[in-house]
Protein backbone atom coordinates (compact mmCIF):
# COMPACT_ATOMS: atom_id res chain seq x y z
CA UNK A 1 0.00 0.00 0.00
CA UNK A 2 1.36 3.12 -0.84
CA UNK A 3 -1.54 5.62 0.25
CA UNK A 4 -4.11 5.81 2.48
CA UNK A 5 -7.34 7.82 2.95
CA UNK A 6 -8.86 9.42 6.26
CA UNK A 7 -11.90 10.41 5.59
CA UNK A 8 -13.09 13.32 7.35
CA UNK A 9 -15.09 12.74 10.94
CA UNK A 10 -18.10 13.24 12.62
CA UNK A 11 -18.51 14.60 15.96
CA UNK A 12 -21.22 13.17 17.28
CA UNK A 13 -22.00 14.93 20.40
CA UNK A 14 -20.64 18.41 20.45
CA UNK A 15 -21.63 20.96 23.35
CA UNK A 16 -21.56 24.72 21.03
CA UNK A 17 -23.33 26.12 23.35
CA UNK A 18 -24.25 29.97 22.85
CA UNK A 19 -23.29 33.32 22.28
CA UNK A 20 -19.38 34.23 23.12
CA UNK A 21 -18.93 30.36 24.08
CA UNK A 22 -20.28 29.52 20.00
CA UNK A 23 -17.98 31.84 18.50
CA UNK A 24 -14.90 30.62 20.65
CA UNK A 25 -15.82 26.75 20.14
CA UNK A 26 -16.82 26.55 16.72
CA UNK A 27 -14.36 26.86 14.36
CA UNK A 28 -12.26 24.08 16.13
CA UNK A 29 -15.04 22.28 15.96
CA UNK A 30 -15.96 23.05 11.97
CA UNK A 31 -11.81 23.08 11.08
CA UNK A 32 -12.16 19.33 12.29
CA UNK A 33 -15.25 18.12 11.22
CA UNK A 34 -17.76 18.09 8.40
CA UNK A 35 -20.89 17.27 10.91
CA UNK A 36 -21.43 17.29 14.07
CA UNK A 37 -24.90 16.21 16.41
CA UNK A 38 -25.45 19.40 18.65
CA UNK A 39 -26.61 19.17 22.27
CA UNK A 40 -29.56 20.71 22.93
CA UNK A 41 -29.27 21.73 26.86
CA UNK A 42 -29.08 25.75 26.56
CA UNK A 43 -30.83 28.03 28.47
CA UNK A 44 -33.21 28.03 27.79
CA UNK A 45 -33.31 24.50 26.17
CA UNK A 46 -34.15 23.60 22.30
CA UNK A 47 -37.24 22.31 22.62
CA UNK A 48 -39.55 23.12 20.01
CA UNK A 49 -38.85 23.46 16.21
CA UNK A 50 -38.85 27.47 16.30
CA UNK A 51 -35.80 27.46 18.88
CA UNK A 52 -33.74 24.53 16.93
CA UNK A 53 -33.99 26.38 13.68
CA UNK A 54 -33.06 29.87 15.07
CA UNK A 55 -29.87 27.93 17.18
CA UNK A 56 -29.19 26.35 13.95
CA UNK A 57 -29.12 29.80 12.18
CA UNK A 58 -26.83 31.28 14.81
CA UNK A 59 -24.44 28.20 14.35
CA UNK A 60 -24.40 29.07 10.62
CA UNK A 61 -23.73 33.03 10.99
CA UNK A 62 -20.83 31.82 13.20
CA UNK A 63 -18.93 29.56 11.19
CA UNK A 64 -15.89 31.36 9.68
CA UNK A 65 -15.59 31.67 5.87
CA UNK A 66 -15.59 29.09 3.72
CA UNK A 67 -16.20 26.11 6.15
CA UNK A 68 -17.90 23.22 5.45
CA UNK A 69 -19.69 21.97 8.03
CA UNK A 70 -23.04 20.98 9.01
CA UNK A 71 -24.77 21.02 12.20
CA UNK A 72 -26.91 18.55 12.95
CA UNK A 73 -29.99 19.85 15.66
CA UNK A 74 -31.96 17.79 18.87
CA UNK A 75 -34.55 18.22 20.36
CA UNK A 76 -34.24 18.40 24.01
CA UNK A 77 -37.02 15.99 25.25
CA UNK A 78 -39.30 17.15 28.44
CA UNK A 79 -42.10 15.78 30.30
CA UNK A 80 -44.23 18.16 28.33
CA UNK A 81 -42.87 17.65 24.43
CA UNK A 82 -45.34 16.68 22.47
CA UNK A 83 -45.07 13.88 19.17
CA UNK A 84 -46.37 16.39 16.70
CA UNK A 85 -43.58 18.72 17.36
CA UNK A 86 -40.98 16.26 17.46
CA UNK A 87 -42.43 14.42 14.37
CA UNK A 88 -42.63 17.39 12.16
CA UNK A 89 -38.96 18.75 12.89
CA UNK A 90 -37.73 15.50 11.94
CA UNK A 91 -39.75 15.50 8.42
CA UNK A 92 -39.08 19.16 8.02
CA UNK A 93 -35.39 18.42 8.11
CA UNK A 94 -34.76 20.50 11.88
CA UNK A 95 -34.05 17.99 14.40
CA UNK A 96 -32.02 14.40 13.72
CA UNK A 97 -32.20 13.40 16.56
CA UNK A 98 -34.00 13.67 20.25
CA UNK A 99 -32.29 14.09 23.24
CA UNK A 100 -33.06 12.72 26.92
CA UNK A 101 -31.49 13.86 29.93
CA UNK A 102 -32.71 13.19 33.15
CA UNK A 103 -33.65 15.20 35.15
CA UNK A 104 -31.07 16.72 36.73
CA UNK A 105 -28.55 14.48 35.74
CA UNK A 106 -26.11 16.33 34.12
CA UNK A 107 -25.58 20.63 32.97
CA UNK A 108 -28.57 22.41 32.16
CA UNK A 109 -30.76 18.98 33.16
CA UNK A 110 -33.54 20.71 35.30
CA UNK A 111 -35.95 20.65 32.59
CA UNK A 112 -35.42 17.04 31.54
CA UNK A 113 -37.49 13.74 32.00
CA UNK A 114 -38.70 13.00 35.01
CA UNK A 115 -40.03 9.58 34.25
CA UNK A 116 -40.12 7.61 30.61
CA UNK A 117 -43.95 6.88 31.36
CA UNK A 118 -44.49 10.35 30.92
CA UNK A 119 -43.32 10.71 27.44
CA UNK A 120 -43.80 7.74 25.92
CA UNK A 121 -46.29 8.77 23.47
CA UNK A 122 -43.38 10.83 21.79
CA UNK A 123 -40.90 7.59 21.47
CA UNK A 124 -43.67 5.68 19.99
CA UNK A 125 -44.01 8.37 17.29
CA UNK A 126 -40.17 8.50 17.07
CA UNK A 127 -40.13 4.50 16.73
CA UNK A 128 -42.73 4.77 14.46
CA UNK A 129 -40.40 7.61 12.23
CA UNK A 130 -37.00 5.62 12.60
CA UNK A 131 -36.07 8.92 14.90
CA UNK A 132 -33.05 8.09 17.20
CA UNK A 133 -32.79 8.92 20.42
CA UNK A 134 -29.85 9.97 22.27
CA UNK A 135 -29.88 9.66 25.79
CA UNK A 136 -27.88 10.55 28.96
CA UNK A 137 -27.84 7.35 30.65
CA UNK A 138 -27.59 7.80 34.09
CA UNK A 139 -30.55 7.69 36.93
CA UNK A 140 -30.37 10.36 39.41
CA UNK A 141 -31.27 8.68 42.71
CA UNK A 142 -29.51 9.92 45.52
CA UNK A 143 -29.31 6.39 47.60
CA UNK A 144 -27.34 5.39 44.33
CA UNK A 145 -23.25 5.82 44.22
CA UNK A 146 -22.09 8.25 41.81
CA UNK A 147 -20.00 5.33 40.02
CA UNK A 148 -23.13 3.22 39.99
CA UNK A 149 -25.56 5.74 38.00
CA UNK A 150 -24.88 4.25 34.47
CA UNK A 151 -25.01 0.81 35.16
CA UNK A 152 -28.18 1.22 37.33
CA UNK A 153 -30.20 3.12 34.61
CA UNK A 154 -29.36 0.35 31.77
CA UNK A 155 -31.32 -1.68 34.56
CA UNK A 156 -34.00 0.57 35.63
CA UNK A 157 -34.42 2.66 32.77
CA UNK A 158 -32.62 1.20 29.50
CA UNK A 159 -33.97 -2.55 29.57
CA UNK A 160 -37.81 -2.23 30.37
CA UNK A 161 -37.56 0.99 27.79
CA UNK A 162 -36.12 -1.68 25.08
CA UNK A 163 -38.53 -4.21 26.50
CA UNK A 164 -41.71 -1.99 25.82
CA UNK A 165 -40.62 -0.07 22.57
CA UNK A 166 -37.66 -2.82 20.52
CA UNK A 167 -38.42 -0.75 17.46
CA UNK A 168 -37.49 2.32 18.79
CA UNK A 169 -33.80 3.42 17.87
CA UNK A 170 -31.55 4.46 20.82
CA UNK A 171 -27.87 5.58 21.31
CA UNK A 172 -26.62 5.28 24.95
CA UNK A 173 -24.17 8.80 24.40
CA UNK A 174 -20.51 8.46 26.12
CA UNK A 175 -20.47 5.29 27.73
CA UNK A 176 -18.49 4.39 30.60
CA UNK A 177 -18.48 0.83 32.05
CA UNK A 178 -18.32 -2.72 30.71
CA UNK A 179 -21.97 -2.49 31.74
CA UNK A 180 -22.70 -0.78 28.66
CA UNK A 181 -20.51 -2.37 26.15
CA UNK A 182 -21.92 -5.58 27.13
CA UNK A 183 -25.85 -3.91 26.86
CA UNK A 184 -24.68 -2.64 23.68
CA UNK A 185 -22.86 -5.98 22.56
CA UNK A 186 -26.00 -7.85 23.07
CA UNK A 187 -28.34 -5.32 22.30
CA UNK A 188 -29.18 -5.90 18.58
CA UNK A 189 -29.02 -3.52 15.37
CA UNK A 190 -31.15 -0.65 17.34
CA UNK A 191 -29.14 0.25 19.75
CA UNK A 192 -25.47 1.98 19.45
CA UNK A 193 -23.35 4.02 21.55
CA UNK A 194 -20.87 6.84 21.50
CA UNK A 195 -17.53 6.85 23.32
CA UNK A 196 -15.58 10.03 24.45
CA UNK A 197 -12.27 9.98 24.07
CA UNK A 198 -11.09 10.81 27.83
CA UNK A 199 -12.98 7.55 28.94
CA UNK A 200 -10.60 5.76 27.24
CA UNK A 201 -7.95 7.70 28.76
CA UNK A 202 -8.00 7.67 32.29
CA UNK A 203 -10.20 5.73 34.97
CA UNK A 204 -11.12 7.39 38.32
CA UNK A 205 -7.82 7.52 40.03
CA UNK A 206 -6.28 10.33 37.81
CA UNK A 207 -9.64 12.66 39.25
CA UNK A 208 -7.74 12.35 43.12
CA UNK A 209 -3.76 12.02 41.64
CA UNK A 210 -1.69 14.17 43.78
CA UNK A 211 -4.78 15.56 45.24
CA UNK A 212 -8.32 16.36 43.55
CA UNK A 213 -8.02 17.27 39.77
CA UNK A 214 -11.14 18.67 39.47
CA UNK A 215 -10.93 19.20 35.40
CA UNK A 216 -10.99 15.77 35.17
CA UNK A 217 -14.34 15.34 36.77
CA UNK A 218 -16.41 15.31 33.72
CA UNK A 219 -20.09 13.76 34.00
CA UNK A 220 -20.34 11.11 32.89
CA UNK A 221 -17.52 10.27 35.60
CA UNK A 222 -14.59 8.16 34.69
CA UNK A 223 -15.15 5.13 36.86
CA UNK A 224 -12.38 1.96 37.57
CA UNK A 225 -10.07 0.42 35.32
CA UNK A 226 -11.60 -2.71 34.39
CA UNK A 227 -14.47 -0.04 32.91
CA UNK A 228 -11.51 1.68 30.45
CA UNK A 229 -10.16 -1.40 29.44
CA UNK A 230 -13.81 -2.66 27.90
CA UNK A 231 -14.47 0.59 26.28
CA UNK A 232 -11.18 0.71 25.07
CA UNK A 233 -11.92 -2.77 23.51
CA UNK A 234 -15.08 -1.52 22.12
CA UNK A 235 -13.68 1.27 21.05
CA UNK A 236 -11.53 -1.04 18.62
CA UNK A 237 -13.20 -3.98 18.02
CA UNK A 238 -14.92 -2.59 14.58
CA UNK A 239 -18.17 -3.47 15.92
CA UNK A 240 -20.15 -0.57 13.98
CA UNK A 241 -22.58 0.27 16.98
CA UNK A 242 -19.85 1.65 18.76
């Protein structure tokens, strides 16, 4: 072989956020890759169609000249979103994706899901459309250790939600335990998942080396070793959902 190709990347789950933070972030982001998903969790959050197209315009006026690059909008899904929206930004070309966070799981969470009951006439419409959804997979009980929360909502949350809806098509976003390679592994062609590169970095211990290092607490948290070592066999297995 005398030549090879890299094609050009996605990026698919980007925080642009707004304003001052958009213009400083984005042309990294842009110079690197040709699309990228865009979280949704502003303030206040894209919910509706209106907001995702006027983010989406802001995105655009930002870009410097002459890049090539394509955002790619979510819907941030609440208790209160309602199919019809979500259904006609997806034909209408706005949103690619919805997002879930729970509640107060992670930045700018407050106005997430409280409970999947609540909006499961939505994912029925989005299972019905081929929609994906991206979700934040972590359950925000207190009683529940910190380095438990990801492995605990593939149980509580993920499972009966694949259980109840298999058609619907769901990418568990920046994994971090063997708990979710193996869900993923097993999980057949509808469900996926992203990986972020620090996960396959470090594990917990680098957050408290040589006291606490608190840049390196990044939610999802980094948990133990054994955890890095499956995603960074994931990570290079070629397996396509990953």
């Amino acid at each position: 072989m005398e030549a090879i190709t890299l094609r050009r990347p996605d990026d698919w789950h980007v925080h642009l956020r707004d304003g001052a933070m958009l213009a400083g972030v984005l042309p990294f982001i842009a110079r690197q890759f040709a699309r990228a998903i865009v979280m949704p969790n502003l303030v206040p959050p894209v919910t509706d169609v209106a907001a995702a197209r006027a983010y989406r315009e802001r995105i655009l006026a930002a870009l410097p000249a002459g890049a090539d690059f394509t955002p790619l909008m979510t819907c941030y899904l609440t208790d209160a979103t309602e199919p019809q929206q979500v259904a006609r930004g997806y034909e209408e070309g706005v949103f690619a994706a919805v997002k879930l966070y729970p509640a107060h799981a992670t930045t700018n969470s407050a106005h997430g899901v409280t409970d999947c009951a609540r909006v499961m006439p939505v994912l029925e419409r989005m299972a019905a459309l081929g929609m994906p959804l991206l979700v934040h997979g972590e359950v925000t009980d207190p009683e529940v250790d910190l380095f438990d929360r990801e492995a605990v909502f593939i149980d509580r949350v993920l499972d009966p939600l694949r259980r109840s809806l298999p058609e619907l098509r769901i990418v568990l976003e920046h994994i971090t335990t063997a708990e979710a390679v193996a869900s993923v592994e097993a999980g057949g062609p509808n469900l996926a998942a992203t990986i972020t590169a620090h996960h396959l970095v470090i594990n917990r211990n680098a957050i408290f080396t040589g006291g606490i290092r608190p840049h390196l607490y990044c939610l999802p948290i980094a948990k133990r070793e054994k955890h890095r070592r499956a995603l960074r066999r994931a990570a290079t297995s070629g397996n396509a959902r990953f």
